[in-house]
C-alpha atoms as a PDB file:
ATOM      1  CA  UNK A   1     -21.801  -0.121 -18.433  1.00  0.00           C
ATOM      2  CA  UNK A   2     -19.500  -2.983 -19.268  1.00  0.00           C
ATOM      3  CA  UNK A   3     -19.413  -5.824 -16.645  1.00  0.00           C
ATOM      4  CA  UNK A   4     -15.547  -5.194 -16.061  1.00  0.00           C
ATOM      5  CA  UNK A   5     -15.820  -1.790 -14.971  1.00  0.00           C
ATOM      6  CA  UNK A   6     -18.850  -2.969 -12.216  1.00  0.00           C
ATOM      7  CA  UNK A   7     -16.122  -5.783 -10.850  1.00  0.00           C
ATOM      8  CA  UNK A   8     -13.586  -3.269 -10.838  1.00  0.00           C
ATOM      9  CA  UNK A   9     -15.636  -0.975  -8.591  1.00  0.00           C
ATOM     10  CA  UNK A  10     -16.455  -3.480  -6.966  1.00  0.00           C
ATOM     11  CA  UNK A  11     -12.773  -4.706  -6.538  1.00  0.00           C
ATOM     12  CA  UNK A  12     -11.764  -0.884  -5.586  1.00  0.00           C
ATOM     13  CA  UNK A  13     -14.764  -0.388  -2.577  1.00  0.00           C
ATOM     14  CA  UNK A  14     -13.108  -3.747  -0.747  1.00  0.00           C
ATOM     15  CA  UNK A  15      -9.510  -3.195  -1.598  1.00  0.00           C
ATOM     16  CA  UNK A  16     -10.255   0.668  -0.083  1.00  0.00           C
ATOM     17  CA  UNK A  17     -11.954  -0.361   2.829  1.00  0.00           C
ATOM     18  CA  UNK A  18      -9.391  -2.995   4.046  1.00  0.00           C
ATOM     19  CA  UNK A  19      -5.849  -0.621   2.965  1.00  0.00           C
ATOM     20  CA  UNK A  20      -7.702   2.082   4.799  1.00  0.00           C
ATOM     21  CA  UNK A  21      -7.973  -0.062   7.890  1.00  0.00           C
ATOM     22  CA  UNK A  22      -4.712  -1.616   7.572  1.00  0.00           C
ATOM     23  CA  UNK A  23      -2.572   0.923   5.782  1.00  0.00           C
ATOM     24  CA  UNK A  24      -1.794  -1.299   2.895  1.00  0.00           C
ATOM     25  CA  UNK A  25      -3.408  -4.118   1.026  1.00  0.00           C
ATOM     26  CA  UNK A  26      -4.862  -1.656  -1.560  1.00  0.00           C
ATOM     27  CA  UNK A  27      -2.457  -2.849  -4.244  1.00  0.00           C
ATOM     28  CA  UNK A  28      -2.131  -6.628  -2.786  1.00  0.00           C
ATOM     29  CA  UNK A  29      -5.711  -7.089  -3.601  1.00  0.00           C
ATOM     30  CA  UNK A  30      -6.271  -5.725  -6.875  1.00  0.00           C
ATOM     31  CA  UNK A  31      -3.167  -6.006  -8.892  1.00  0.00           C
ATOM     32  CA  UNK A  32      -3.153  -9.820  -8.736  1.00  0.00           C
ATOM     33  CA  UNK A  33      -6.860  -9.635 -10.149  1.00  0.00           C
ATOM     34  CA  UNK A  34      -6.022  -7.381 -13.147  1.00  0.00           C
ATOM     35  CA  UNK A  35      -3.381  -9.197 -14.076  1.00  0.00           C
ATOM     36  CA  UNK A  36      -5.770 -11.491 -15.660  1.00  0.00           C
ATOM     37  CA  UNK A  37      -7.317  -9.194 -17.917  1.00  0.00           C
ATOM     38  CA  UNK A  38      -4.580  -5.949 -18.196  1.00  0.00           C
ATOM     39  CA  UNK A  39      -0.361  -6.544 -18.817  1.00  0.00           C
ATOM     40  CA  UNK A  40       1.469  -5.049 -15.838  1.00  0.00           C
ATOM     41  CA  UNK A  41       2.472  -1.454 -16.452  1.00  0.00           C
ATOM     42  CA  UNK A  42      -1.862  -0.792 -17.158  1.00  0.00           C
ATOM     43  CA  UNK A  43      -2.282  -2.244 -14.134  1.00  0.00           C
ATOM     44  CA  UNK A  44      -0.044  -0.689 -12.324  1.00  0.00           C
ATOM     45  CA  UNK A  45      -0.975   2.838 -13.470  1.00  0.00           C
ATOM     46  CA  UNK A  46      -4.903   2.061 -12.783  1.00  0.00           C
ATOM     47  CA  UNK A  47      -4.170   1.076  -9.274  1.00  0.00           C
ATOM     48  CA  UNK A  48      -1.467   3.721  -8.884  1.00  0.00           C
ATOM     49  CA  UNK A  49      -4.240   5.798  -9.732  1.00  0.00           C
ATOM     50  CA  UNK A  50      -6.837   4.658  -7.364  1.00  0.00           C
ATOM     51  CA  UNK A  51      -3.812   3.998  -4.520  1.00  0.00           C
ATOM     52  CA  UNK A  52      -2.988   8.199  -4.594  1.00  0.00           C
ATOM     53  CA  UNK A  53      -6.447   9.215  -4.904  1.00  0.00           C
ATOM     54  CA  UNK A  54      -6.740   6.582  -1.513  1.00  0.00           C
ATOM     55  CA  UNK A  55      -3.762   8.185  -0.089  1.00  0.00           C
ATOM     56  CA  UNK A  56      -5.648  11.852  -0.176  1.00  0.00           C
ATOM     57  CA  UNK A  57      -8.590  10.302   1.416  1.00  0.00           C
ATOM     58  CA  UNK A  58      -6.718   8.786   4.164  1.00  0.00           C
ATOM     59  CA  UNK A  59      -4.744  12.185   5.118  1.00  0.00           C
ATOM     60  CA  UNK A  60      -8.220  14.172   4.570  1.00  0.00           C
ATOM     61  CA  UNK A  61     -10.058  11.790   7.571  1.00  0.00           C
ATOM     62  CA  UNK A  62      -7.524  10.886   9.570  1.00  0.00           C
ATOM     63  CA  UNK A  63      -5.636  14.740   9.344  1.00  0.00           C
ATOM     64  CA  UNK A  64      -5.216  14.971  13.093  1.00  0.00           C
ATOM     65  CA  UNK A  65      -2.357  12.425  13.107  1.00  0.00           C
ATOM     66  CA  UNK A  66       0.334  13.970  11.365  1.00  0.00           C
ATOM     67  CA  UNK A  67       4.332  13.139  12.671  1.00  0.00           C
ATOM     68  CA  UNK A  68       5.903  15.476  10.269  1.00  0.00           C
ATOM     69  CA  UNK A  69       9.464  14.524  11.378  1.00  0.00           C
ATOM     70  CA  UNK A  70       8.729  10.339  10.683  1.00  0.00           C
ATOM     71  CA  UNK A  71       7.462  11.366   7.469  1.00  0.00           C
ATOM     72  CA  UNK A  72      10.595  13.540   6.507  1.00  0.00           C
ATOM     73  CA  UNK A  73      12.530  10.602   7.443  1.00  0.00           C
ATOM     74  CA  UNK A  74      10.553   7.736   5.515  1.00  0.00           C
ATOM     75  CA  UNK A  75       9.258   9.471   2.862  1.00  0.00           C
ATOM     76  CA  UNK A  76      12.454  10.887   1.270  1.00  0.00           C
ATOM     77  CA  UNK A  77      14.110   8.189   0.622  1.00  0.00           C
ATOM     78  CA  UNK A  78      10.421   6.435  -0.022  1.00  0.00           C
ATOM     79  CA  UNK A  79      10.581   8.930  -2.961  1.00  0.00           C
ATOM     80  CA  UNK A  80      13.732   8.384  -4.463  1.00  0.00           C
ATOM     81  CA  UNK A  81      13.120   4.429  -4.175  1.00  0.00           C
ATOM     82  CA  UNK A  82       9.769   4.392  -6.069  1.00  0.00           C
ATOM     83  CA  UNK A  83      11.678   6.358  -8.770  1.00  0.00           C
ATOM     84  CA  UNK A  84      14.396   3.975  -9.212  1.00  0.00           C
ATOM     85  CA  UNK A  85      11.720   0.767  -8.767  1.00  0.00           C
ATOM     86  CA  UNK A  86       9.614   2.501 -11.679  1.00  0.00           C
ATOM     87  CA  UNK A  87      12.235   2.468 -14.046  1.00  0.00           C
ATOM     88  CA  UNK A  88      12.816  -0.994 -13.231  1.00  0.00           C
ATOM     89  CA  UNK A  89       9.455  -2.036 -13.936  1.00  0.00           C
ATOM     90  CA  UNK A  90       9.662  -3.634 -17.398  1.00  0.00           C
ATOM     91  CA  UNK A  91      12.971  -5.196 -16.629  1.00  0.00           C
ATOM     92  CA  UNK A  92      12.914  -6.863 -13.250  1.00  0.00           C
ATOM     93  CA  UNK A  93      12.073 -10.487 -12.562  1.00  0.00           C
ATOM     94  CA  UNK A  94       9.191  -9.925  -9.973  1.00  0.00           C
ATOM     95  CA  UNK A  95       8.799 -13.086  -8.969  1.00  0.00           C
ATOM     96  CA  UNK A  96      12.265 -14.305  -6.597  1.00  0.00           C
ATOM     97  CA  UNK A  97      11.959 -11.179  -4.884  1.00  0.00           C
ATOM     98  CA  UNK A  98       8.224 -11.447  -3.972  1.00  0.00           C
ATOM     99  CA  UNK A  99       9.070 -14.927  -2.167  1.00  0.00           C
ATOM    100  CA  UNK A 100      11.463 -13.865  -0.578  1.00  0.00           C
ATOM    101  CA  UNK A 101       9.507 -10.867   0.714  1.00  0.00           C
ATOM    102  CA  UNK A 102       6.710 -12.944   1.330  1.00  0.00           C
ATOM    103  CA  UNK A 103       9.245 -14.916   3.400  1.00  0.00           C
ATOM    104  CA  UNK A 104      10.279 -11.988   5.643  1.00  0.00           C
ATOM    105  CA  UNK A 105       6.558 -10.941   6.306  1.00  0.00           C
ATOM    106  CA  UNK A 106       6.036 -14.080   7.563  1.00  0.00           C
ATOM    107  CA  UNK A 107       9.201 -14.299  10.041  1.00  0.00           C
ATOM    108  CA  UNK A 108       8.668 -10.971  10.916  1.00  0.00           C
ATOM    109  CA  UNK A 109       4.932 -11.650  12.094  1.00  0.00           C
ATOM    110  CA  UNK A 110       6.182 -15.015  14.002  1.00  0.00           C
ATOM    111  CA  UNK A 111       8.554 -13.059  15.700  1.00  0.00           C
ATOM    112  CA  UNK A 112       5.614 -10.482  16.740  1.00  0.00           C
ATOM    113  CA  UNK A 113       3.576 -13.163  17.773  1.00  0.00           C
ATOM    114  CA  UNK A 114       5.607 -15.242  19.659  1.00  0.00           C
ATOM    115  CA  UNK A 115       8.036 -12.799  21.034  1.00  0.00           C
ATOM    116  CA  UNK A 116       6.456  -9.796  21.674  1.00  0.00           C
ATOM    117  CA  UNK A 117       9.185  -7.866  23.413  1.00  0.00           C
ATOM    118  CA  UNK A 118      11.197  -8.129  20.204  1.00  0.00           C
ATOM    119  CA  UNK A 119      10.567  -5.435  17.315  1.00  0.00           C
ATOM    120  CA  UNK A 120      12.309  -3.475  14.712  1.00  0.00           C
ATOM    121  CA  UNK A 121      14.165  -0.371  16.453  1.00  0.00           C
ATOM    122  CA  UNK A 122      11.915   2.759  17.085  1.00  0.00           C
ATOM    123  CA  UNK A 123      14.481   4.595  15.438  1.00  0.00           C
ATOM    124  CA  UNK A 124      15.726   7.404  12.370  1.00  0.00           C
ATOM    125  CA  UNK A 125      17.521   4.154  10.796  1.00  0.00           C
ATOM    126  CA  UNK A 126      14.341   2.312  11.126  1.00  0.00           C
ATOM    127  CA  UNK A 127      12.164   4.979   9.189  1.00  0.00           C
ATOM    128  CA  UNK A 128      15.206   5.385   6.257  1.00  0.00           C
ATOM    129  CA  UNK A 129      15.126   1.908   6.102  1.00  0.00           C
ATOM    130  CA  UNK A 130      11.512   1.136   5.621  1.00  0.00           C
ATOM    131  CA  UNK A 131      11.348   3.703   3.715  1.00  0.00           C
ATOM    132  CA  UNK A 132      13.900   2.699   0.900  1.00  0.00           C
ATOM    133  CA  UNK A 133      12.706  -0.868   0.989  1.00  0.00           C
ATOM    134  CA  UNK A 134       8.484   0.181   0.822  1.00  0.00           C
ATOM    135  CA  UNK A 135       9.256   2.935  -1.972  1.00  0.00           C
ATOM    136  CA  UNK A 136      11.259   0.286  -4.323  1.00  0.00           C
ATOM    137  CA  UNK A 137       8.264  -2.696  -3.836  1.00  0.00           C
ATOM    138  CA  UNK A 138       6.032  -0.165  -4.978  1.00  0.00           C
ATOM    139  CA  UNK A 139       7.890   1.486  -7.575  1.00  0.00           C
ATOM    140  CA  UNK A 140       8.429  -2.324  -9.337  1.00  0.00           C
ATOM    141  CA  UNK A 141       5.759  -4.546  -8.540  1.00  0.00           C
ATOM    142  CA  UNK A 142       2.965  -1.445  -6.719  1.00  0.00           C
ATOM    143  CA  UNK A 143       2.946  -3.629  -3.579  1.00  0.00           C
ATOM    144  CA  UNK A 144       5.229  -2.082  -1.160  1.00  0.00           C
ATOM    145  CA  UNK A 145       2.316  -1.043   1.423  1.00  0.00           C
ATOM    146  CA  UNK A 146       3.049  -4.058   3.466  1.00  0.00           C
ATOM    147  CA  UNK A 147       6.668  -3.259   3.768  1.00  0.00           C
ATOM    148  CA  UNK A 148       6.260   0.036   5.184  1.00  0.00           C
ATOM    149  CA  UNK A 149       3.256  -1.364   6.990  1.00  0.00           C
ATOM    150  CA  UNK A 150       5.645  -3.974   8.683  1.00  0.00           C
ATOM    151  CA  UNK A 151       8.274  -0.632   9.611  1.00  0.00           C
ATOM    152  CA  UNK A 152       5.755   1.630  11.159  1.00  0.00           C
ATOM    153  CA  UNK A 153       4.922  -1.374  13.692  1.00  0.00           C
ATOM    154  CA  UNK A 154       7.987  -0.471  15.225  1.00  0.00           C
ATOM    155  CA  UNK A 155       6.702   3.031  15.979  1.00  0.00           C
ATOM    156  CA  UNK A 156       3.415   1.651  17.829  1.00  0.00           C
ATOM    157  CA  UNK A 157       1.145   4.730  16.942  1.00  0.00           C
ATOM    158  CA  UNK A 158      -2.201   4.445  18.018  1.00  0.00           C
ATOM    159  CA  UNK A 159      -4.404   3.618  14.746  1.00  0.00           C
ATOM    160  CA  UNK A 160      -5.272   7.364  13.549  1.00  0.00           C
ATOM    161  CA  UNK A 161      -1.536   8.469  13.280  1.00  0.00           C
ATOM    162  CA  UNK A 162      -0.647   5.285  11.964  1.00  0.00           C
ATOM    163  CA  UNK A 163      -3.453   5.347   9.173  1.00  0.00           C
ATOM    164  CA  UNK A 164      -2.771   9.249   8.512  1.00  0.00           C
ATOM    165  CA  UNK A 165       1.507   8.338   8.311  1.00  0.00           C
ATOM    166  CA  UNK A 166       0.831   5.381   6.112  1.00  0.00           C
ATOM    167  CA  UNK A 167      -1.043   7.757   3.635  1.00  0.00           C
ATOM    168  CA  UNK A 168       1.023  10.498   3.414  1.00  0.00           C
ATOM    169  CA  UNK A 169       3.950   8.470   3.130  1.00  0.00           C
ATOM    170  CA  UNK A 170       2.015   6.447   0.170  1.00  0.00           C
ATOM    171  CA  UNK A 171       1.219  10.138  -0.984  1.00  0.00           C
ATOM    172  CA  UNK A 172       4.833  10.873  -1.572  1.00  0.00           C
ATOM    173  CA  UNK A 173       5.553   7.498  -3.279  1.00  0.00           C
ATOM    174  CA  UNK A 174       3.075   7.229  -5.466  1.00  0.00           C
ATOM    175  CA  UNK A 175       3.240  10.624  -6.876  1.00  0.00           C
ATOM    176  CA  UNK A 176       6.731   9.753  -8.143  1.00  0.00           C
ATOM    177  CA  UNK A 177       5.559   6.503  -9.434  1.00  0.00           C
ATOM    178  CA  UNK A 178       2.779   7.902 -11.614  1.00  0.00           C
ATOM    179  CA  UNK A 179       4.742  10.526 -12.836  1.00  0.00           C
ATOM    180  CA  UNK A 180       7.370   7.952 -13.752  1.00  0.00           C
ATOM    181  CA  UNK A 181       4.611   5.512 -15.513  1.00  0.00           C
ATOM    182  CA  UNK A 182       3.419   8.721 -17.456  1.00  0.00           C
ATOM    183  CA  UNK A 183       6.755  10.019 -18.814  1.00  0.00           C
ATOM    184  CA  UNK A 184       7.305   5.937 -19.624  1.00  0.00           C
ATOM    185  CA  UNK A 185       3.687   6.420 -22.028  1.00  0.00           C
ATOM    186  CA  UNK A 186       2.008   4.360 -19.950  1.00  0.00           C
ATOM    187  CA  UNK A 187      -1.490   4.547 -20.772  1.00  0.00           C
ATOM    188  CA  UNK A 188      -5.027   2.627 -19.813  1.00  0.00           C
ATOM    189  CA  UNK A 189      -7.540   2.074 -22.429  1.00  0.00           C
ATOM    190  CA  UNK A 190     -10.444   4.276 -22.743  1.00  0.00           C
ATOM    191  CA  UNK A 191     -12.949   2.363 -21.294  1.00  0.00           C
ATOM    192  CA  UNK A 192     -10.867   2.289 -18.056  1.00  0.00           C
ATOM    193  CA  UNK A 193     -10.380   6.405 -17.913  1.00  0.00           C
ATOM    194  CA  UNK A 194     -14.438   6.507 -18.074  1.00  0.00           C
ATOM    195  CA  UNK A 195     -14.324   4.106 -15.460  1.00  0.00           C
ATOM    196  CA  UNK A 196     -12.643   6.891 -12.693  1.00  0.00           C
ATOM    197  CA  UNK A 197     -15.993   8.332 -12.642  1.00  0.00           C
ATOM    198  CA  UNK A 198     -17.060   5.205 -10.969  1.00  0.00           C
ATOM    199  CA  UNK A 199     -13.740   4.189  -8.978  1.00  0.00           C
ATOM    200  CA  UNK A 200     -12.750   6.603  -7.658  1.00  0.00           C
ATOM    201  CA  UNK A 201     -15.984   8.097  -5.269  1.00  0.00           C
ATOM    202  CA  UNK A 202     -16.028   4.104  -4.475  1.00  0.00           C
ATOM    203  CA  UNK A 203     -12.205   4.932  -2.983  1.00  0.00           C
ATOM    204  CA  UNK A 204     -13.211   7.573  -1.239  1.00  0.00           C
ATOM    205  CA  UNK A 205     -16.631   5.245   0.478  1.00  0.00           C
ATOM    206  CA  UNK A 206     -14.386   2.598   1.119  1.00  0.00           C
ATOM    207  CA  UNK A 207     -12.044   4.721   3.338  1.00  0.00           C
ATOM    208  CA  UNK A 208     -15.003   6.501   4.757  1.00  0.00           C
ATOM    209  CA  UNK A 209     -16.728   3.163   6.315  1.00  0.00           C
ATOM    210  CA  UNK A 210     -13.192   2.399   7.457  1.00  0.00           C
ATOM    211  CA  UNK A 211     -13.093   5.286   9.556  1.00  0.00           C
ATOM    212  CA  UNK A 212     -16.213   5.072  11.078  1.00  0.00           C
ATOM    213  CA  UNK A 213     -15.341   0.857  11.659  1.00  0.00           C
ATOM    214  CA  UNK A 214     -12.189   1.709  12.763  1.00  0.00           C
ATOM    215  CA  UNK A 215     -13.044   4.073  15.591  1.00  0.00           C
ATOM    216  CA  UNK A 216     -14.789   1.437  17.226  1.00  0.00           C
ATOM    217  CA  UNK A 217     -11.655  -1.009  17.643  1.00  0.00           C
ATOM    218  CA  UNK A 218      -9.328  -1.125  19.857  1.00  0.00           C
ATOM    219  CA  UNK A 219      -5.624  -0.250  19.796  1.00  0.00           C
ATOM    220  CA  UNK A 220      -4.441  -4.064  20.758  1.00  0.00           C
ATOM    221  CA  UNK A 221      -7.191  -5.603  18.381  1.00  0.00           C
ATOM    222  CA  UNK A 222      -5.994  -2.932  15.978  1.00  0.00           C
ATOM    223  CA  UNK A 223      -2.236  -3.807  15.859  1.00  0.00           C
ATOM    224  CA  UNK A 224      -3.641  -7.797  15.730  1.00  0.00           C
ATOM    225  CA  UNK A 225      -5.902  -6.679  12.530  1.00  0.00           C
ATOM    226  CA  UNK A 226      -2.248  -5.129  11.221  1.00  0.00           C
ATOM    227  CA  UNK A 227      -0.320  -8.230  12.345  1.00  0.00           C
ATOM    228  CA  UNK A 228      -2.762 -10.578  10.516  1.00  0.00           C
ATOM    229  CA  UNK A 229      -2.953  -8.875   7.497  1.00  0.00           C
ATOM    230  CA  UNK A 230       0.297  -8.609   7.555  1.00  0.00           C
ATOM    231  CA  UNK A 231       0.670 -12.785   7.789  1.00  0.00           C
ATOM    232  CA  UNK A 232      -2.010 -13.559   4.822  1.00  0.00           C
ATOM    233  CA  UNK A 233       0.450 -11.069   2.456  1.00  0.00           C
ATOM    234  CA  UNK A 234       3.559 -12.839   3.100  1.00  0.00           C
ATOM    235  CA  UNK A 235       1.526 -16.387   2.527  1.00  0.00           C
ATOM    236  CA  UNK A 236       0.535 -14.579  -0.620  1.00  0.00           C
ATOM    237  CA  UNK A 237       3.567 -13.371  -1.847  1.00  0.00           C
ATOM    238  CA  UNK A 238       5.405 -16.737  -0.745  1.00  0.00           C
ATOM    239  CA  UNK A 239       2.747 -19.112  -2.533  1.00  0.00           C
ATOM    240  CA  UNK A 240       1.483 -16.850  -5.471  1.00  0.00           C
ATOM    241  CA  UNK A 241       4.222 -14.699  -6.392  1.00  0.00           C
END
């Protein structure tokens, strides 16, 4: 077995385990890596990949917290978003809009932090809006967990409907995405489609050992876990585009 596809497992068990926790971070941690070794739109369709097979997993574990009207109401226009970012892909300038993303993360968590009565609005506009924004990060640059991470926040759902939400809603997004990459002849090379066999049960241990970790934290430590993770994106995106 070729040493990539063992780091790449490798890579997809910790990126699983921590976006299963956190509801994002899948992406953030692996596309940086393959960018090294695969151009963008291969990346991007090999994460996309192991991001919806994640997104099953979540919804399959954490099925008792479904909010069908919140995920009407993000994932629409979540839908339409990705579409539009996945056309985008091979034209957009990633790298100004990650900063300045990485930017708002950051204010956004200070805010949290320091000022814990204030929050985004626990309301329809809130969900549209998060939606739109997460769905075109992830359509262009397959990173817009965090946004819709930082949205949901405003909605304080204790950690299994907020893990189950972030999923479906991911669910939604990247289906369009793929679908997009596909009709755009995206393709990975054959070594990589061999390499599912291996990636994707790895997914599906990583979310597992996030369930049973999760259960044992609580809500407040929970939403700190979010708010951190949260943090060490926007550093990531403001720093290392």
């Amino acid at each position: 077995m070729p040493i990539e596809i063992i780091a790449i497992g490798i890579l997809t068990l910790i990126a699983s385990t921590v976006g299963t926790m956190t509801g994002f971070g899948t992406s953030t941690i692996m596309i940086p890596v393959l960018l090294f070794y695969y151009p963008l739109p291969q990346a991007l369709l090999l994460v996309g990949i192991i991001h919806f097979v994640g997104d099953i997993w979540k919804m399959i574990l954490f099925r008792k917290g479904a909010t069908w009207n919140l995920l009407l109401l993000f994932g629409i226009p979540s839908v339409l978003a990705a579409y539009a970012g996945a056309r985008l892909t091979l034209t957009t300038e990633p790298t100004l809009l990650l900063r300045i993303l990485g930017a708002a993360l950051i204010t956004y968590m200070f805010f949290l932090l320091f000022h814990s009565s204030w929050k985004l609005p626990k309301s329809n506009a809130t969900a549209v809006a998060g939606g739109a924004l997460s769905g075109l990060m992830a359509g262009i640059f397959g990173v817009g967990g965090a946004v819709r991470g930082a949205f949901l926040t405003a909605f304080d759902f204790p950690k299994h409907v907020y893990i189950f939400t972030t999923g479906a809603i991911a669910f939604m997004t990247d289906s369009i995405r793929l679908l997009t990459y596909g009709i755009g002849n995206v393709n990975l090379p054959k070594e990589l489609w061999y390499g599912m066999i291996l990636f994707l049960p790895l997914s599906f241990a990583g979310a597992w050992f996030a369930k049973k970790t999760v259960g044992h934290v609580s809500e407040k430590t929970f939403r700190q876990i979010i708010a951190l993770f949260l943090a060490l994106v926007g550093i990531k995106f403001l720093l290392f585009p």
